[in-house]
Protein backbone atom coordinates (compact mmCIF):
# COMPACT_ATOMS: atom_id res chain seq x y z
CA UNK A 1 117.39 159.84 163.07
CA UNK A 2 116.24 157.09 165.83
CA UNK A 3 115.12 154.02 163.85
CA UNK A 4 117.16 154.24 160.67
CA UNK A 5 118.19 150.94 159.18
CA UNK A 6 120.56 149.56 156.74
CA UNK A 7 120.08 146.75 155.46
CA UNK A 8 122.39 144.82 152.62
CA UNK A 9 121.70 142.44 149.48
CA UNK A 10 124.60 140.62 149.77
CA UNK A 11 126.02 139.54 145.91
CA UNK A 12 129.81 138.44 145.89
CA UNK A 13 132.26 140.19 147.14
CA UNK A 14 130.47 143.47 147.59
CA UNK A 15 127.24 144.54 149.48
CA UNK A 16 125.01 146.76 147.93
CA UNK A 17 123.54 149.10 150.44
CA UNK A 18 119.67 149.75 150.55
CA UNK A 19 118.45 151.79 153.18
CA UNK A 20 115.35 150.45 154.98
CA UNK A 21 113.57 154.04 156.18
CA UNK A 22 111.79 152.56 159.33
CA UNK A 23 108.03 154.39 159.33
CA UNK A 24 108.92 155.87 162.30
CA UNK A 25 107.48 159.07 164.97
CA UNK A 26 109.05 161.49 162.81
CA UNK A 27 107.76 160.22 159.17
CA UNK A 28 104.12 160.25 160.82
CA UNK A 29 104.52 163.89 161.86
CA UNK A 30 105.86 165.02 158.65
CA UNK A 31 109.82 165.60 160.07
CA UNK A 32 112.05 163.42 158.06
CA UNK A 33 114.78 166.54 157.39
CA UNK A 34 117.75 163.81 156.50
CA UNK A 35 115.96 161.93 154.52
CA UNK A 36 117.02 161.38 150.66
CA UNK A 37 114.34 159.87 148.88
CA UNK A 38 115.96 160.34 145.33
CA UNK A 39 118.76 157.65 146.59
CA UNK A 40 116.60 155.82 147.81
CA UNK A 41 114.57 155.15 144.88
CA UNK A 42 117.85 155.14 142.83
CA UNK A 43 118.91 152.27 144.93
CA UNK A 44 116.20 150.57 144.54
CA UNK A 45 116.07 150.90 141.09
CA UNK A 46 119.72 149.74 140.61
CA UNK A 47 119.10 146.05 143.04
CA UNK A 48 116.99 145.16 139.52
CA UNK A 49 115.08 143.25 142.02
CA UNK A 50 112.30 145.25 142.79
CA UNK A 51 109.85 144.47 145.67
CA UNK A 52 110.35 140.84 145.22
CA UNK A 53 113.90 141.37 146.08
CA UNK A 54 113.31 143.01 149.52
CA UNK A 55 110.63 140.26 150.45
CA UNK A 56 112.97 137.74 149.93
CA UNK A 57 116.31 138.77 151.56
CA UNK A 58 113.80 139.49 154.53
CA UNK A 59 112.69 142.51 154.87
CA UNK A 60 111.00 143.35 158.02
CA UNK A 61 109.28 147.01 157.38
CA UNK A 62 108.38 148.81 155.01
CA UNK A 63 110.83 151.20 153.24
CA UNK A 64 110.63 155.10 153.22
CA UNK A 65 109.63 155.45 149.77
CA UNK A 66 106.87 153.35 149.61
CA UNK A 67 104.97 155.10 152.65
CA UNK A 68 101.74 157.24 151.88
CA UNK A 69 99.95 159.36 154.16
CA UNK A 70 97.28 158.20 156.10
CA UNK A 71 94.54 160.16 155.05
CA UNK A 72 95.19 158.17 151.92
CA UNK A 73 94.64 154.93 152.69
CA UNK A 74 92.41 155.50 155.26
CA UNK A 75 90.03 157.63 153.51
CA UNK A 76 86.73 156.10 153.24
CA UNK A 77 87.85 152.52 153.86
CA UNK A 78 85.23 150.37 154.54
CA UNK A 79 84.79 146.10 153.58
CA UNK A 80 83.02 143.78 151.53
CA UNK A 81 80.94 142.86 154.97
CA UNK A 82 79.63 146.40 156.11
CA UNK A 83 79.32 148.13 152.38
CA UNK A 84 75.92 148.17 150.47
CA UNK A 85 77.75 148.59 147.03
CA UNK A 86 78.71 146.25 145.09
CA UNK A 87 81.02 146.64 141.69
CA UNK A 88 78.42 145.13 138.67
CA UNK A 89 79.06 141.76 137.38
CA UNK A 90 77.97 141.48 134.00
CA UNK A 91 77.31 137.68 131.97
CA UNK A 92 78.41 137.59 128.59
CA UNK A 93 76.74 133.79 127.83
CA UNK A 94 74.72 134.01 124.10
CA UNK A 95 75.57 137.62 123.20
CA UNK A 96 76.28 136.62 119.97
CA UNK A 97 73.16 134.40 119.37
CA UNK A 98 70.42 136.33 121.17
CA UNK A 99 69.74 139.98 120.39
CA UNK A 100 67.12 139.86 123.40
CA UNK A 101 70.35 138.97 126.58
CA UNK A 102 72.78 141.44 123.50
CA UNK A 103 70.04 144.50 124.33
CA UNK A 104 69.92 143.15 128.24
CA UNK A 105 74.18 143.76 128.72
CA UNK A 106 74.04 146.41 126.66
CA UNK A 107 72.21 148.16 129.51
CA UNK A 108 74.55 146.75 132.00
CA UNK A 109 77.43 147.52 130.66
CA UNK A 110 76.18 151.56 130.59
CA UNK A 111 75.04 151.58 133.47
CA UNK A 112 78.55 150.39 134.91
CA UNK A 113 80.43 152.85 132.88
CA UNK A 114 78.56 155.61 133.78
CA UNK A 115 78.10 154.94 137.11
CA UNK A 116 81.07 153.22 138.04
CA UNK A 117 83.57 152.47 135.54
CA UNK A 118 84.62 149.23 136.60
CA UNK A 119 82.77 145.60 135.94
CA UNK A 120 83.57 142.28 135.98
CA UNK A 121 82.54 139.92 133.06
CA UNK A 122 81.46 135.98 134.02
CA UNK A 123 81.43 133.66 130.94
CA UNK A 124 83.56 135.68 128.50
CA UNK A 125 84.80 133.11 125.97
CA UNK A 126 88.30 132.19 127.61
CA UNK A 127 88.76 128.95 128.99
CA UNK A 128 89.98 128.60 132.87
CA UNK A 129 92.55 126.54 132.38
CA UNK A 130 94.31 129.15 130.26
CA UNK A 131 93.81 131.88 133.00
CA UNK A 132 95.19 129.94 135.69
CA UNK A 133 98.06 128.76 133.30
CA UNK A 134 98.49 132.07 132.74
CA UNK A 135 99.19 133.43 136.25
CA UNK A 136 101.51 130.07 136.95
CA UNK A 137 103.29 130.79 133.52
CA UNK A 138 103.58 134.89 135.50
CA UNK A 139 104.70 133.71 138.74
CA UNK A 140 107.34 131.38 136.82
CA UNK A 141 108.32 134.23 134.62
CA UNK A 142 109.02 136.81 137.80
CA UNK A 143 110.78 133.82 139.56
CA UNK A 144 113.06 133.61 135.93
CA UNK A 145 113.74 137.68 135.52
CA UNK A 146 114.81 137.53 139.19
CA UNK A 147 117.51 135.78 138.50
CA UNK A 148 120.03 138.59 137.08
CA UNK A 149 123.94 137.84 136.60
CA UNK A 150 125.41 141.05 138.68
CA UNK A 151 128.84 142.56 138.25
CA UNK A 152 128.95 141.73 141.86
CA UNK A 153 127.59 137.48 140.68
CA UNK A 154 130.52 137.49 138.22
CA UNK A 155 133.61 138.26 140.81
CA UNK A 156 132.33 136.09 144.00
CA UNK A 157 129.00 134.39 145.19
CA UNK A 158 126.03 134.88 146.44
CA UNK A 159 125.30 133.80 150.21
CA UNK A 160 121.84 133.95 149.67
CA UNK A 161 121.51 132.09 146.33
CA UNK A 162 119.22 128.97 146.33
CA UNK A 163 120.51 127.26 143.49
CA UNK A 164 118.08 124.05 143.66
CA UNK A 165 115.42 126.66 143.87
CA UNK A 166 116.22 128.19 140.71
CA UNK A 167 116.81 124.89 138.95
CA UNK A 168 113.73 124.05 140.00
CA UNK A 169 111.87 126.86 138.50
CA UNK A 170 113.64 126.89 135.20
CA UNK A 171 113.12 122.75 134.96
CA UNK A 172 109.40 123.60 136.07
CA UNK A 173 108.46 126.02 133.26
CA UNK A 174 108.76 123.86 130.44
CA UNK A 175 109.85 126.10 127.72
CA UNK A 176 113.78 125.91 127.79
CA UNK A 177 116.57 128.48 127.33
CA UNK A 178 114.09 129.49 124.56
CA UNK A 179 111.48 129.97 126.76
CA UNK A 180 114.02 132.73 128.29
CA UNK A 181 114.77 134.30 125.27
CA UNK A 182 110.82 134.75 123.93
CA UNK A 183 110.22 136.54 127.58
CA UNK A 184 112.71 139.15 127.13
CA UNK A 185 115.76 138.13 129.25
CA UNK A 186 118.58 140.76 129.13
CA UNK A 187 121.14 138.74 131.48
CA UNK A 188 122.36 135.63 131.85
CA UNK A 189 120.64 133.83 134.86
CA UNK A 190 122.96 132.42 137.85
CA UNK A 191 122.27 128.84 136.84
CA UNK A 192 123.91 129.47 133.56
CA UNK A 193 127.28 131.13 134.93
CA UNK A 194 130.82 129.47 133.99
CA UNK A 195 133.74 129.93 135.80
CA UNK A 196 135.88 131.90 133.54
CA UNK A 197 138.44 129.23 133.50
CA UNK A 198 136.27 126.90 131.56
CA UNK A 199 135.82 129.60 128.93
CA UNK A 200 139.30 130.96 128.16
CA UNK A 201 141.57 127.71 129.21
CA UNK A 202 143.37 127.42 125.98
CA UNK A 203 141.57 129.65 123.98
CA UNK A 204 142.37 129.69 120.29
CA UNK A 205 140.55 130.83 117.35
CA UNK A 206 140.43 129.70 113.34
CA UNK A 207 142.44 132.76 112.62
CA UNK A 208 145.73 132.08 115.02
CA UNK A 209 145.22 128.93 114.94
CA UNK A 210 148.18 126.79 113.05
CA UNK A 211 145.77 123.41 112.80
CA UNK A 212 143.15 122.51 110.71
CA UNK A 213 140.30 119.52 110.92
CA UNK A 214 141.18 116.67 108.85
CA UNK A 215 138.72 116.75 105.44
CA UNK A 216 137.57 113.19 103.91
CA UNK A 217 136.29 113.00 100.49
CA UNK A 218 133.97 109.91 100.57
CA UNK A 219 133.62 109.81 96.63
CA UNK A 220 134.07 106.49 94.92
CA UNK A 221 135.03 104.40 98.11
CA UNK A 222 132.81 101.93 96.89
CA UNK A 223 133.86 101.45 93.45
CA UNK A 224 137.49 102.15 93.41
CA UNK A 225 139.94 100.24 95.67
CA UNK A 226 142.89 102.35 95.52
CA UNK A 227 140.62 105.34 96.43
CA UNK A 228 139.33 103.19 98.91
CA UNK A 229 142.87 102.19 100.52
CA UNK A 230 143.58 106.23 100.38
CA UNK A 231 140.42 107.17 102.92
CA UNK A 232 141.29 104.32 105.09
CA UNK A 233 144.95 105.71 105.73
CA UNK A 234 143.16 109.19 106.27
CA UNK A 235 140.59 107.87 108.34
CA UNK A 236 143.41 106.03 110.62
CA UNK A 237 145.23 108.77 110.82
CA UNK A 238 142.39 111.58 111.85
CA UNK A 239 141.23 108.89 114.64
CA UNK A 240 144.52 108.57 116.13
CA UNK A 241 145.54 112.43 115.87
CA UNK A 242 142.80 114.09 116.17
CA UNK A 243 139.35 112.31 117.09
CA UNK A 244 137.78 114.40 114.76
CA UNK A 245 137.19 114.43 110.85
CA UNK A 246 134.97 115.87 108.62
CA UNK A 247 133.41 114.32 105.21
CA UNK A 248 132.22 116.06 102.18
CA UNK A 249 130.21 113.91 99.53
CA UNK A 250 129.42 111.32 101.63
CA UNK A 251 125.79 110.13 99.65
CA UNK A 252 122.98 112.23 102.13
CA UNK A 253 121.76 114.90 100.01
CA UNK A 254 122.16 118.46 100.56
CA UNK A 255 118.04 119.30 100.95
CA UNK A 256 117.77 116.09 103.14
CA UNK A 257 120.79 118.25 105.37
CA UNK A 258 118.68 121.28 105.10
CA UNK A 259 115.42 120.54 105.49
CA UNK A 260 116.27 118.67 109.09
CA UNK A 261 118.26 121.69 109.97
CA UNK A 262 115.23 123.86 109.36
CA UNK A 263 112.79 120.98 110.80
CA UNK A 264 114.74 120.98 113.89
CA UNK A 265 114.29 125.13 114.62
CA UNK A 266 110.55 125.04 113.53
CA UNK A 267 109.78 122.39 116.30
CA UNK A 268 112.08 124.71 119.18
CA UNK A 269 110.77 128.10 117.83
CA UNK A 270 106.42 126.66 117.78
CA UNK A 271 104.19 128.13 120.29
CA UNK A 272 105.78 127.17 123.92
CA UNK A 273 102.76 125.87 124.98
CA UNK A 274 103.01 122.61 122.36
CA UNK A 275 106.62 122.11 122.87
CA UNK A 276 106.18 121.90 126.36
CA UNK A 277 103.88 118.71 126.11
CA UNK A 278 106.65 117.34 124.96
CA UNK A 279 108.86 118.34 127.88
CA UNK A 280 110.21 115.03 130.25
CA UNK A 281 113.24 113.84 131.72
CA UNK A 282 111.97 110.26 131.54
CA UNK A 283 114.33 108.40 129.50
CA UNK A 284 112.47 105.44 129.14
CA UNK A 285 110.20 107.61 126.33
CA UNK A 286 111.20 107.42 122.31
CA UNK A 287 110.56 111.10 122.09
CA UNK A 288 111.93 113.76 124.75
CA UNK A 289 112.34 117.75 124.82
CA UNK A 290 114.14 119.25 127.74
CA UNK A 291 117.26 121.59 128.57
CA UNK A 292 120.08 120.53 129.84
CA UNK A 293 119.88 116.09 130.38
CA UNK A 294 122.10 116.50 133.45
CA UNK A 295 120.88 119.84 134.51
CA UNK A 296 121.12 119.08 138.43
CA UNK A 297 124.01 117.52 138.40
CA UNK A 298 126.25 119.70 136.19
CA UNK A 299 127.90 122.83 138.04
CA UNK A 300 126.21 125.08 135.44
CA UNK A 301 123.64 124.58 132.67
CA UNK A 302 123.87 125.40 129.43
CA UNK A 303 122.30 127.64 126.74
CA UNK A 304 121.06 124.64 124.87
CA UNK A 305 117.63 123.03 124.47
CA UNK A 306 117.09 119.47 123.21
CA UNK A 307 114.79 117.83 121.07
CA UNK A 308 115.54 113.90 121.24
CA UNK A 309 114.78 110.47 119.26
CA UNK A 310 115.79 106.67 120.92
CA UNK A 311 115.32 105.47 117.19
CA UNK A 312 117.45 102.52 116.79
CA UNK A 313 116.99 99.28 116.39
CA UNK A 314 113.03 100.47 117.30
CA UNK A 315 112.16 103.84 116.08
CA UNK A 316 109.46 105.77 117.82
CA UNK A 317 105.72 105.58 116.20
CA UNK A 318 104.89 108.03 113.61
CA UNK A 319 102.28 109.78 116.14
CA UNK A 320 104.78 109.77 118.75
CA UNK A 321 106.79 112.52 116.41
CA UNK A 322 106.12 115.94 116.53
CA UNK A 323 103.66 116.92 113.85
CA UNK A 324 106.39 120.27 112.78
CA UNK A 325 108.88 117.55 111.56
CA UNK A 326 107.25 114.27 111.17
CA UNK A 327 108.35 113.69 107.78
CA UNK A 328 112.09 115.07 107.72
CA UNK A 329 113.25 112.46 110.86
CA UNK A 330 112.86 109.15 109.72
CA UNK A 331 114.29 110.01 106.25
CA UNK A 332 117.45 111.91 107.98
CA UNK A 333 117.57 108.98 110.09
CA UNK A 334 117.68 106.25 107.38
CA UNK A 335 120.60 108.01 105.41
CA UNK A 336 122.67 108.81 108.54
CA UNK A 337 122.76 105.35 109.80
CA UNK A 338 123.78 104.06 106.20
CA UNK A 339 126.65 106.52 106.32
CA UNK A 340 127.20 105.23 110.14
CA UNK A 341 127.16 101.41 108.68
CA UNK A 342 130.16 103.07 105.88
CA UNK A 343 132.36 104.79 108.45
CA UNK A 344 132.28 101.53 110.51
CA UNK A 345 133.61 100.01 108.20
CA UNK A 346 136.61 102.24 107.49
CA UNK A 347 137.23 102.67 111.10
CA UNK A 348 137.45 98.83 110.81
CA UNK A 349 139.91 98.65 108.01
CA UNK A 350 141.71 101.61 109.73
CA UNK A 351 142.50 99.11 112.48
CA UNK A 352 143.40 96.50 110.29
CA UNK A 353 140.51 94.47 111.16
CA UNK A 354 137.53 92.51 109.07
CA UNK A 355 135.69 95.80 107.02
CA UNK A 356 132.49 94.20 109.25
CA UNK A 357 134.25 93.73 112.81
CA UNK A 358 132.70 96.69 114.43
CA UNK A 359 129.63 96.03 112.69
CA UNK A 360 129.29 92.65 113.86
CA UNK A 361 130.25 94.01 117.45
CA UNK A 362 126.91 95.72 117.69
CA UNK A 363 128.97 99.30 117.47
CA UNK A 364 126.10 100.59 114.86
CA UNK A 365 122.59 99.44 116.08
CA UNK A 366 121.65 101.62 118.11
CA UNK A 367 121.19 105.31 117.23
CA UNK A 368 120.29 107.78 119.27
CA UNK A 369 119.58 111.55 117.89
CA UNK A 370 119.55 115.02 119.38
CA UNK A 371 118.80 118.03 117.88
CA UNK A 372 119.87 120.81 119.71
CA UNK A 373 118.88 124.77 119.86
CA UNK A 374 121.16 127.65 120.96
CA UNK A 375 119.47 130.71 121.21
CA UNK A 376 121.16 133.72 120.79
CA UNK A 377 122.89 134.70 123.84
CA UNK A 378 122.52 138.11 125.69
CA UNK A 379 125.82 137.45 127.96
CA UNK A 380 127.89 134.37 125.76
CA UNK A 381 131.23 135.32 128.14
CA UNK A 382 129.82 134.21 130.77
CA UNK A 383 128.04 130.82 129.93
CA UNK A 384 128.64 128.09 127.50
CA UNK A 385 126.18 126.16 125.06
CA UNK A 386 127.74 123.09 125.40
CA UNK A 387 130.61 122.69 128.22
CA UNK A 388 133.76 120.57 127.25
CA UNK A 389 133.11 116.86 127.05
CA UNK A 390 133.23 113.93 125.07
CA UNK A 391 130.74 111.70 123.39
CA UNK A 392 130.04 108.48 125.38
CA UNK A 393 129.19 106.49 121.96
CA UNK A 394 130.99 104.73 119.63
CA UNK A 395 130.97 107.21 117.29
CA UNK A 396 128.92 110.34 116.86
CA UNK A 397 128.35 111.79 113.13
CA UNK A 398 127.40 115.54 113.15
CA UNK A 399 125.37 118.18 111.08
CA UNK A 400 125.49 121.60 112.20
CA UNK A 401 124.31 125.05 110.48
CA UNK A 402 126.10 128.23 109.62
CA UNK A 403 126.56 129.98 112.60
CA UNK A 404 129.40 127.62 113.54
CA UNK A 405 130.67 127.44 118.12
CA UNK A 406 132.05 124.17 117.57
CA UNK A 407 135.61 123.71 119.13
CA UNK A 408 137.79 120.78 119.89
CA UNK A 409 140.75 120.32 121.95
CA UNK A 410 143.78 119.32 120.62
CA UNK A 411 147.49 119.63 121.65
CA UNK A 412 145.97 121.86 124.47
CA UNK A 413 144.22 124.26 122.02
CA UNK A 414 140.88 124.77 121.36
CA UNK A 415 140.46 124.72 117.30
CA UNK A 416 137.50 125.78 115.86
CA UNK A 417 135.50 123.09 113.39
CA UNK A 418 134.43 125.37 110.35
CA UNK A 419 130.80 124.79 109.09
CA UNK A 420 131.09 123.44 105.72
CA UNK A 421 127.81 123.46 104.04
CA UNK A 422 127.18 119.92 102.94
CA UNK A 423 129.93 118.20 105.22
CA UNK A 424 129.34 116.41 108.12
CA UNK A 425 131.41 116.42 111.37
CA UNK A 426 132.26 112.91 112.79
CA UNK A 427 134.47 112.24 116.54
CA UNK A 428 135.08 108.91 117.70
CA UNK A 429 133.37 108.10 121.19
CA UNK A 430 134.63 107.19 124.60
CA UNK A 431 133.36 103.53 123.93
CA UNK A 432 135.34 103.31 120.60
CA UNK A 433 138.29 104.34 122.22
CA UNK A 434 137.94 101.58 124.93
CA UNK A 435 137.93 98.90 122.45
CA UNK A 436 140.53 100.06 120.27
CA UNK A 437 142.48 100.40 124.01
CA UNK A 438 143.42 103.92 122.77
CA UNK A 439 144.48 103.73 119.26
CA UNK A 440 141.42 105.59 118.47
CA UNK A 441 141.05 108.80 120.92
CA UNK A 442 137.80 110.56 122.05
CA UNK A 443 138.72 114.14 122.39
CA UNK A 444 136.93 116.87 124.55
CA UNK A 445 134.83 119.41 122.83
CA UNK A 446 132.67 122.15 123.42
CA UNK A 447 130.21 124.82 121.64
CA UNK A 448 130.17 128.15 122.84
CA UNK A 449 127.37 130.47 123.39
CA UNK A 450 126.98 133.56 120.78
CA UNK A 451 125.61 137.06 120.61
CA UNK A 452 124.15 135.64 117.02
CA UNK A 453 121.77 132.85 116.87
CA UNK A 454 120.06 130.45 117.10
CA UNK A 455 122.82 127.38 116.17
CA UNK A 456 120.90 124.49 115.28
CA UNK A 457 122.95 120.91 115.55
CA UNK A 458 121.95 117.57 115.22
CA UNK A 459 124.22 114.80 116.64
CA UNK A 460 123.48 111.08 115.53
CA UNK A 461 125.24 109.21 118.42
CA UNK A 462 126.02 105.17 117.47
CA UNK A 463 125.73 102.86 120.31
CA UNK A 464 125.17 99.54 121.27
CA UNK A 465 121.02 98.09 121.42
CA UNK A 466 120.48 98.21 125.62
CA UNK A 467 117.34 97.42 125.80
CA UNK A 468 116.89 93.87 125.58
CA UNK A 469 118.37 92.62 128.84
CA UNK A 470 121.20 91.01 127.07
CA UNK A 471 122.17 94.32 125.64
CA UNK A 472 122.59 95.34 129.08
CA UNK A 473 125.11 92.11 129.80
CA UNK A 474 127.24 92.61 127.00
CA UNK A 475 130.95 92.65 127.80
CA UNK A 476 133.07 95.38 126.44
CA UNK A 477 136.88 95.47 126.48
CA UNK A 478 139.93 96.05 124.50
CA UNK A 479 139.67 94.00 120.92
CA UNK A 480 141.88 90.90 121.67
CA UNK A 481 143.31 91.43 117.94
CA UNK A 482 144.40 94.71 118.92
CA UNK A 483 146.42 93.63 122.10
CA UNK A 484 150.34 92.05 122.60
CA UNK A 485 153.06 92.28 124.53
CA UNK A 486 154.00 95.43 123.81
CA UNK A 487 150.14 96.59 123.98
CA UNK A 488 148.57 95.61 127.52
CA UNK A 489 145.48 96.27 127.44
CA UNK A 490 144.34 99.73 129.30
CA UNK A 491 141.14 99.31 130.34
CA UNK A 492 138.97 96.23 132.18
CA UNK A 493 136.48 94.42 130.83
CA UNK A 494 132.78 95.99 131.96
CA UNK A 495 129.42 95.30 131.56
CA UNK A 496 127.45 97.92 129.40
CA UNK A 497 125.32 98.78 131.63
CA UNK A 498 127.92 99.56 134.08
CA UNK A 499 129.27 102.04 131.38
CA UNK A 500 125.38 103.29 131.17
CA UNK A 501 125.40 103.65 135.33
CA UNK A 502 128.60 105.93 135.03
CA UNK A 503 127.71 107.44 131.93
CA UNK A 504 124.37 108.63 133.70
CA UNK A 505 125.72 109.76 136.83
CA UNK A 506 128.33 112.00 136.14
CA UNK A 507 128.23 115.86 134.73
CA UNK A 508 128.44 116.49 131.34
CA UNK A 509 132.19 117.37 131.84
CA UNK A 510 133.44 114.79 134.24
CA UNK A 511 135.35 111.08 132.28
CA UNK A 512 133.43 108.28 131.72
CA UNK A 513 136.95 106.16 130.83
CA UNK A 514 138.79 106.66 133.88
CA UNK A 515 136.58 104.53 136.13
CA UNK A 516 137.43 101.74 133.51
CA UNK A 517 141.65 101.82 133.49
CA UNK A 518 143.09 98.96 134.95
């Protein structure tokens, strides 16, 4: 048949074949004997792309099955500047108010539906703004759907696939992972693929696995010495093991735990369109929503959004909070950073230092807190909610729901960190283990993506005040008292802000320390 074409959507390492039926001399006269229209349309069907698709891998005619006959669209066709009929237009203004202009479109609108059955209505009630939103928020969506995870996506890449394009789009839309979810999204997106290396390098799971979080009991450290002395030789030996620790009965109460849990979903789950005024990547706000902080940098995003708070030493203004969980942050906040100002001081004592050396260091005034959202996950074996990395604080102090994810690395396993109701996760940062010149170790972690969801989080990160330009200057470096012959230190002496510049500019994955070894 002269002017068949083939033409391929090339995904990884196989092409999937769609034929391009040229409208050709023998379609117009009715003699298309080899033609197979049922494959056609099945192939078609089976791109998941749908006419989108073709325009964009550049399709230059139109395809076999979408052809109608002439005397179709031909029939009768005529233009707005040679026809004397016009479809009615019918205005809706004070049809409520005035039974007079009610009587008036009454008549209109039978007229049009006997006569026509189509009208259009001017001054109907909805605002413009939310009819153009709505065909952006349509465009967006179609842009989103289009971007389906393939068997073909999984084995190799795509040739074709604009990346920044689809960053762009997802960044654009202002709703988040979530935003996916609420519209229906049946497959992971490209932007959200992991290679599978990242997901099963030293898998383990709770049940095989022969290690178990260290568990602190908090109770009494105040009061009782010898109870006291106990927790510091547990808290010593969990930061130089393991990094990790959890602590039950630690003074935050239990509904304080919950209700910031539950705060935390009702502000990602409210109607898209007031989360997404608070949607920014600039930093230099007290409040910020977004996915992914280091979304164009990292070599895929994850199926996390973020609510954030800069609160310490200067907490954000009460009408700078969201309204959904005004109340619930600031008290959170004021109990987690009195637990933060306890566990410096153990981590002190744990290093044989003055109980107030890390306080007096600065390690504790600044706070910065994230509450983070993982919706439930249509494809979780090929993405990750949080890719492996560690915490570039001094410390980071943890409260997670139910659903648990959370997994550590140690002795080149990945251990799962039960959810305890009532306990709180804590991991010693990349800065802490600087100064302590690697007594105390930051360990990689990771949370992965679920069928089940949403996970809710909320990490309290410790750090030191940058915003005053001497924040900025400070010098970090190994603690002198910490360092001998025998112990050189490991790393240089930096400026904060240098730390900041390097914390900022790599992916989520890459090491913040290693720019800093001597």
């Amino acid at each position: 048949m002269k002017g068949n074409l083939l033409y391929g959507l090339k995904v990884g390492r196989q092409e999937l074949q769609l034929q391009n039926m040229v409208v050709i001399n023998e379609l117009e006269t009715g003699i298309m004997s080899s033609y197979d229209r049922k494959s056609e349309l099945k192939a078609f069907d089976d791109s998941k792309f749908g006419v989108e698709g073709l325009v964009e891998n550049g399709v230059t005619n139109v395809t076999c099955m979408f052809y109608s006959e002439h005397s179709n669209p031909c029939e009768g066709l005529t233009t707005k500047s040679n026809s004397k009929f016009n479809i009615p237009s019918i205005d809706l203004t004070n049809i409520h108010d005035d039974p007079i202009l009610r009587d008036d479109v009454m008549g209109k609108v039978r007229y049009a539906c006997e006569n026509w059955g189509f009208f259009q209505v001017t001054n109907h009630g909805i605002p413009i703004h939310v009819l153009d939103e709505m065909i952006k928020g349509t465009i967006i969506l179609q842009v989103l759907q289009n971007m389906v995870v393939t068997n073909e996506l999984k084995t190799g890449t795509v040739s074709s696939y604009d990346r920044e394009s689809e960053l762009k789009a997802f960044d654009d839309s202002k709703v988040g992972v979530q935003g996916l979810v609420e519209n229906g999204v049946t497959n992971v997106p490209h932007m959200f693929y992991c290679e599978q290396s990242n997901l099963s390098e030293g898998l383990t799971t709770k049940s095989n696995s022969k290690f178990s979080i260290p568990s602190i009991d908090l109770t009494d450290i105040h009061d009782d010495p010898i109870l006291r002395n106990d927790v510091v030789g547990k808290v010593r030996y969990a930061c130089e093991k393991w990094g990790f620790f959890q602590v039950i009965n630690h003074g935050i109460p239990i509904h304080i735990l919950d209700e910031m849990i539950k705060g935390t979903r009702r502000f990602h789950e409210q109607d898209p369109n007031v989360r997404k005024e608070y949607y920014t990547r600039d930093m230099s706000k007290k409040v910020v929503y977004l996915s992914n902080f280091s979304l164009f940098q990292d070599p895929s995003a994850d199926w996390r959004d973020t609510l954030g708070f800069f609160w310490a030493p200067n907490p954000p203004r009460d009408e700078e909070l969201p309204a959904i969980c005004r109340d619930i942050v600031p008290e959170f906040t004021s109990k987690v950073m009195a637990l933060g100002s306890t566990l410096f001081e153990l981590v002190s004592e744990a290093l044989d230092l003055d109980r107030f050396y890390l306080k007096k260091m600065g390690c504790g005034e600044g706070l910065l807190l994230l509450c983070h959202y993982y919706p439930a996950c249509p494809e979780p074996e090929i993405t990750m909610g949080t890719s492996k990395h560690t915490d570039g604080s001094f410390m980071t102090i943890l409260l997670q729901d139910q659903m648990g994810g959370l997994q550590i690395l140690h002795e080149s396993q990945w251990i799962d960190v039960p959810a305890i109701h009532g306990a709180l996760v804590v991991n010693i940062g990349d800065l802490l283990q600087l100064v302590t010149n690697d007594k105390f170790i930051s360990v990689q972690h990771r949370v992965l993506a679920n069928h089940l969801g949403p996970r809710t989080s909320i990490a309290s990160f410790f750090r030191i005040d940058h915003h005053p330009p001497e924040g900025l200057s400070r010098v970090l470096g190994p603690i002198k008292e910490l360092l001998s012959e025998d112990n050189p230190p490991v790393y240089r002496e930096i400026s904060f802000k240098d730390f900041l510049k390097h914390q900022y500019a790599k992916s989520i994955g890459a090491s913040t320390l290693s720019f800093f070894n001597l």
